[in-house]
N, C-alpha and C. Protein backbone atom coordinates (compact mmCIF):
# COMPACT_ATOMS: atom_id res chain seq x y z
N UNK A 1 123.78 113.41 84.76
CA UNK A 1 123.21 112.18 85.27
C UNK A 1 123.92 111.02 84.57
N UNK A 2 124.63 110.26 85.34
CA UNK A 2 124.73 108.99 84.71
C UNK A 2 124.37 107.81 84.66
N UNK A 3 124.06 107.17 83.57
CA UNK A 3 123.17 105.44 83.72
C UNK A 3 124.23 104.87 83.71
N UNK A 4 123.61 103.70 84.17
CA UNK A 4 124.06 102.71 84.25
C UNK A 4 122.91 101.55 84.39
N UNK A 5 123.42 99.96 84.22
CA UNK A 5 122.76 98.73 84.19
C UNK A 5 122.68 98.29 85.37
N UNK A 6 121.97 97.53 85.98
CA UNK A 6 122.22 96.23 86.92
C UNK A 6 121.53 94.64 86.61
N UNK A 7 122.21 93.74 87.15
CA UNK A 7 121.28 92.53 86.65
C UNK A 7 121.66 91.94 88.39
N UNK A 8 120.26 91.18 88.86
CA UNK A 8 120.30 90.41 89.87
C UNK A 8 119.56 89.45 89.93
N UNK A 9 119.75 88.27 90.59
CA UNK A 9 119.11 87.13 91.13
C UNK A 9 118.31 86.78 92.30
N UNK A 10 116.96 86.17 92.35
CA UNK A 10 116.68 86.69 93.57
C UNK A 10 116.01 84.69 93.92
N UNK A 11 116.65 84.20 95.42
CA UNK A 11 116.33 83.54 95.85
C UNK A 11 115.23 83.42 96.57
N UNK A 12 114.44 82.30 97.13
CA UNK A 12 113.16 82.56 98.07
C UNK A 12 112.88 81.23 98.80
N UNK A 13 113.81 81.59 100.03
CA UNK A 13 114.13 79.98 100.67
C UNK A 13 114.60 79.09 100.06
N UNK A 14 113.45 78.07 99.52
CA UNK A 14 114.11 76.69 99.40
C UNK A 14 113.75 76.75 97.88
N UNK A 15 112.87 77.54 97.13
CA UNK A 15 112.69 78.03 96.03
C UNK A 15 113.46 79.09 95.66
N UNK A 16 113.99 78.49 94.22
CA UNK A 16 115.05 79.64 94.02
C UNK A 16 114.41 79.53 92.11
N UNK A 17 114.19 81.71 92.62
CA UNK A 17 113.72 82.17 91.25
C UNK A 17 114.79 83.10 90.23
N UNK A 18 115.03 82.71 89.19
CA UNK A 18 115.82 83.15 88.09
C UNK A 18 115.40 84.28 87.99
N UNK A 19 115.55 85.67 87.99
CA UNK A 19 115.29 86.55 86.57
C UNK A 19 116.66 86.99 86.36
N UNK A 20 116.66 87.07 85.18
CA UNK A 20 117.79 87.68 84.22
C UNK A 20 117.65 88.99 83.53
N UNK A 21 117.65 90.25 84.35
CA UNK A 21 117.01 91.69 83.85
C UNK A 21 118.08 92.27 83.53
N UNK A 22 118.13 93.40 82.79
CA UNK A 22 119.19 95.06 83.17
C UNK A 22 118.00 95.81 83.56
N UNK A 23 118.73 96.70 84.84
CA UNK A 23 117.95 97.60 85.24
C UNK A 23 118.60 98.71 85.00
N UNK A 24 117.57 99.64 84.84
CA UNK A 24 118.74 100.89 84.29
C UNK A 24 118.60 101.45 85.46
N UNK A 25 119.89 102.08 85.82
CA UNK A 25 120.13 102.57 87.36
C UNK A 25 120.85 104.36 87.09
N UNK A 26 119.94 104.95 87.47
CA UNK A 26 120.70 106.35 86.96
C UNK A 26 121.45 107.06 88.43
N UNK A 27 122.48 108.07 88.32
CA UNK A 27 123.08 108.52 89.32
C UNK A 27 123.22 109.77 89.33
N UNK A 28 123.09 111.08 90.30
CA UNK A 28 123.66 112.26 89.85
C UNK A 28 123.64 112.94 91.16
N UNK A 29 124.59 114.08 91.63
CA UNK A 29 125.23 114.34 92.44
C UNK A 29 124.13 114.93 93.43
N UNK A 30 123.84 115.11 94.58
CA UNK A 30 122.91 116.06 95.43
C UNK A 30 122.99 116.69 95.76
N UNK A 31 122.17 118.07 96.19
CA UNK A 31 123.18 119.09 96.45
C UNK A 31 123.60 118.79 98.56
N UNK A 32 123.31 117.82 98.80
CA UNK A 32 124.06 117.99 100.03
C UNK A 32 125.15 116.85 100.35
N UNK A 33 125.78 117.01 99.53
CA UNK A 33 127.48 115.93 99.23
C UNK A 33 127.06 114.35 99.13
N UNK A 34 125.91 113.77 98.87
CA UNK A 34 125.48 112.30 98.58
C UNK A 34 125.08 112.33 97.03
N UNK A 35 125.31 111.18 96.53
CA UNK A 35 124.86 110.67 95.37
C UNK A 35 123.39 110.46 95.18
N UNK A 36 122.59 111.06 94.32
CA UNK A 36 120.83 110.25 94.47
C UNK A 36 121.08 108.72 93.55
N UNK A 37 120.38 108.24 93.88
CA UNK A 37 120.36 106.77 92.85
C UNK A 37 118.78 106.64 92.58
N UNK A 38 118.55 106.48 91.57
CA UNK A 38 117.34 106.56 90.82
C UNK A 38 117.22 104.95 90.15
N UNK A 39 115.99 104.51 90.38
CA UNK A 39 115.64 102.77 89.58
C UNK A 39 114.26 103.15 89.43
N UNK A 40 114.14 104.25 88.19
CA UNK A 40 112.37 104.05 87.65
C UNK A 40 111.91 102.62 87.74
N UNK A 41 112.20 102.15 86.91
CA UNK A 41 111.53 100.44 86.52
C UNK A 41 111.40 99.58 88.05
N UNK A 42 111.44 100.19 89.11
CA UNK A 42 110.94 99.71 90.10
C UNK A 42 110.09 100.92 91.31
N UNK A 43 110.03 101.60 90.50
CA UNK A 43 109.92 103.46 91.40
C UNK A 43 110.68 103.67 92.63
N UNK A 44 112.13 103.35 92.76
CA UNK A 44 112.71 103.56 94.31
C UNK A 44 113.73 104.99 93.46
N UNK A 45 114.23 105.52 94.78
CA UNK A 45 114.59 106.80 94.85
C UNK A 45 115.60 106.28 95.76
N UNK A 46 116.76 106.16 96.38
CA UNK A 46 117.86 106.07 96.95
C UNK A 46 119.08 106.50 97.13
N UNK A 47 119.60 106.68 97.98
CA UNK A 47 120.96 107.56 98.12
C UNK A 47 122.12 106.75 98.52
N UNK A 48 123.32 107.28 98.04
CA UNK A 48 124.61 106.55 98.51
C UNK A 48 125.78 107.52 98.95
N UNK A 49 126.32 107.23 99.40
CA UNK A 49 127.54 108.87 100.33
C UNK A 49 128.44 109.14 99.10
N UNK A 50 128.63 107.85 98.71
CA UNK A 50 129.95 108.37 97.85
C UNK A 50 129.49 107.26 96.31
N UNK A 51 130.41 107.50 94.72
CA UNK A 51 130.28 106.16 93.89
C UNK A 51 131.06 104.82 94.81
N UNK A 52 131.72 104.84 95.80
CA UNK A 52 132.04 103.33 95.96
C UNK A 52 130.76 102.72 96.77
N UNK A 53 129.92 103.73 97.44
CA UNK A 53 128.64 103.03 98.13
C UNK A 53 126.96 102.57 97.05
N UNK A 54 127.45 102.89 95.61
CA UNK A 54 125.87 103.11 95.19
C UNK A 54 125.77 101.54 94.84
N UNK A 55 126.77 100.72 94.04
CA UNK A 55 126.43 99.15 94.56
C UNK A 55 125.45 98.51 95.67
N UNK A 56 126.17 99.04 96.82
CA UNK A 56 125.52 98.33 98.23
C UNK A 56 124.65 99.08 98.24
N UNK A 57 124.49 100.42 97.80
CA UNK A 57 122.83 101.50 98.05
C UNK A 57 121.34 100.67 96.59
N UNK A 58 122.19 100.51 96.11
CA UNK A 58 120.73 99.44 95.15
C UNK A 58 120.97 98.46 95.19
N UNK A 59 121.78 97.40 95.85
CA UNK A 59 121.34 95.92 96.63
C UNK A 59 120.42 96.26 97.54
N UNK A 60 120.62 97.03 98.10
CA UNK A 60 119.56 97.37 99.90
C UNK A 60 118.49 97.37 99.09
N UNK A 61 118.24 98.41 98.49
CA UNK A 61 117.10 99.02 97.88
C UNK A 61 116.44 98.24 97.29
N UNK A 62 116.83 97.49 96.22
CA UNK A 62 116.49 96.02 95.57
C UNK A 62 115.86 95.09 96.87
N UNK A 63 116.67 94.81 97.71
CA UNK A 63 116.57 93.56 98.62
C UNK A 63 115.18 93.84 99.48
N UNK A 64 115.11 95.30 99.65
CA UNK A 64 114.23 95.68 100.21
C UNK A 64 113.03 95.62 99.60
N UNK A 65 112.54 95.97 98.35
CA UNK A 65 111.92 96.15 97.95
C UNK A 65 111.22 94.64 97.61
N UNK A 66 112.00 93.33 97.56
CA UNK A 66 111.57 92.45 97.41
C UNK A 66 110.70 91.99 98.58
N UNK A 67 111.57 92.17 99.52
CA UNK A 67 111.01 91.85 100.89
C UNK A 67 109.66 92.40 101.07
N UNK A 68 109.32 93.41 100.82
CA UNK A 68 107.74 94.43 100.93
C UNK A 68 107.14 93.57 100.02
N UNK A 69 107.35 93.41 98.52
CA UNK A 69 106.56 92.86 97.59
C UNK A 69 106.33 91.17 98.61
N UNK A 70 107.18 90.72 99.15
CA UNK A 70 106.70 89.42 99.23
C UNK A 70 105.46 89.60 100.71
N UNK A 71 106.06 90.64 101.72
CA UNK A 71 105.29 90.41 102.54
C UNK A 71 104.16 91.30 102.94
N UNK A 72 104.03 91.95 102.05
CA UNK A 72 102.82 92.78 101.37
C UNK A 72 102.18 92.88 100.53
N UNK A 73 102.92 92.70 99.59
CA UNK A 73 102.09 92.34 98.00
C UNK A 73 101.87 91.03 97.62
N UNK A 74 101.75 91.33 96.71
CA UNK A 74 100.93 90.04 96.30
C UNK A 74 102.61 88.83 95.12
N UNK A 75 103.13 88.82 96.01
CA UNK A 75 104.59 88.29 95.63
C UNK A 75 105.78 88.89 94.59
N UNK A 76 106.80 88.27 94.36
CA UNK A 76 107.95 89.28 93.54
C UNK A 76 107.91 88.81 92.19
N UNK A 77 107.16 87.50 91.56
CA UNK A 77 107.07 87.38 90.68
C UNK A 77 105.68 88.68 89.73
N UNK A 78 104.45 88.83 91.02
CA UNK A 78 103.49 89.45 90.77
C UNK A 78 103.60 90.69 90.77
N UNK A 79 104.43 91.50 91.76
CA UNK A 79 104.73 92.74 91.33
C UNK A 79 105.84 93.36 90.65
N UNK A 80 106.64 92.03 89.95
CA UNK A 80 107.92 92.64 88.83
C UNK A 80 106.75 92.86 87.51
N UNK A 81 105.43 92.07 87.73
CA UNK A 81 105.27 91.75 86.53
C UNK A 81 104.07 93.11 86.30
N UNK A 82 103.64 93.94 87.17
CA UNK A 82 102.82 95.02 87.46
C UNK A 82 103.71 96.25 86.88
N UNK A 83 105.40 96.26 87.45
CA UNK A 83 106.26 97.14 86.78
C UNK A 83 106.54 96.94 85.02
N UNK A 84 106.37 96.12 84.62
CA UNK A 84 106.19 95.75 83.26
C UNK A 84 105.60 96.02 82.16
């Protein structure tokens, strides 16, 4: 399995919110020729085909996950701070 970091920024329209995180992003092979991508500190589980796709496979995943928190939960400041 290998870790790795991520850090991202997340805008919200005309409000734009800072966080400055590392996420630890772990990787390890599947057995049906895809990469799993693992982000405990947010509980997502994600896959990427190859290492040049796992970038764009935890932006999605990230982007996504904001999107649910905002339009389901109770916002992205409120549920980063629930993972905490």
């Amino acid at each position: 399995m290998k870790k790795t970091t991520a850090s991202f920024k997340i805008t919200d329209e005309n409000k734009q919110v800072s966080i400055l995180t590392d996420i630890q992003i772990f990787t390890k092979p599947s057995g049906r020729g895809y990469i799993s991508v693992l982000i405990p500190s947010l509980a997502i589980d994600t896959i990427a085909k190859d290492e040049n796709d796992v970038a764009a496979a935890v932006n999605e995943a990230i982007c996504s996950f904001f999107i649910i928190a905002k339009k389901f939960g109770k916002g992205i400041e409120e549920e980063l701070k629930l993972l905490n």
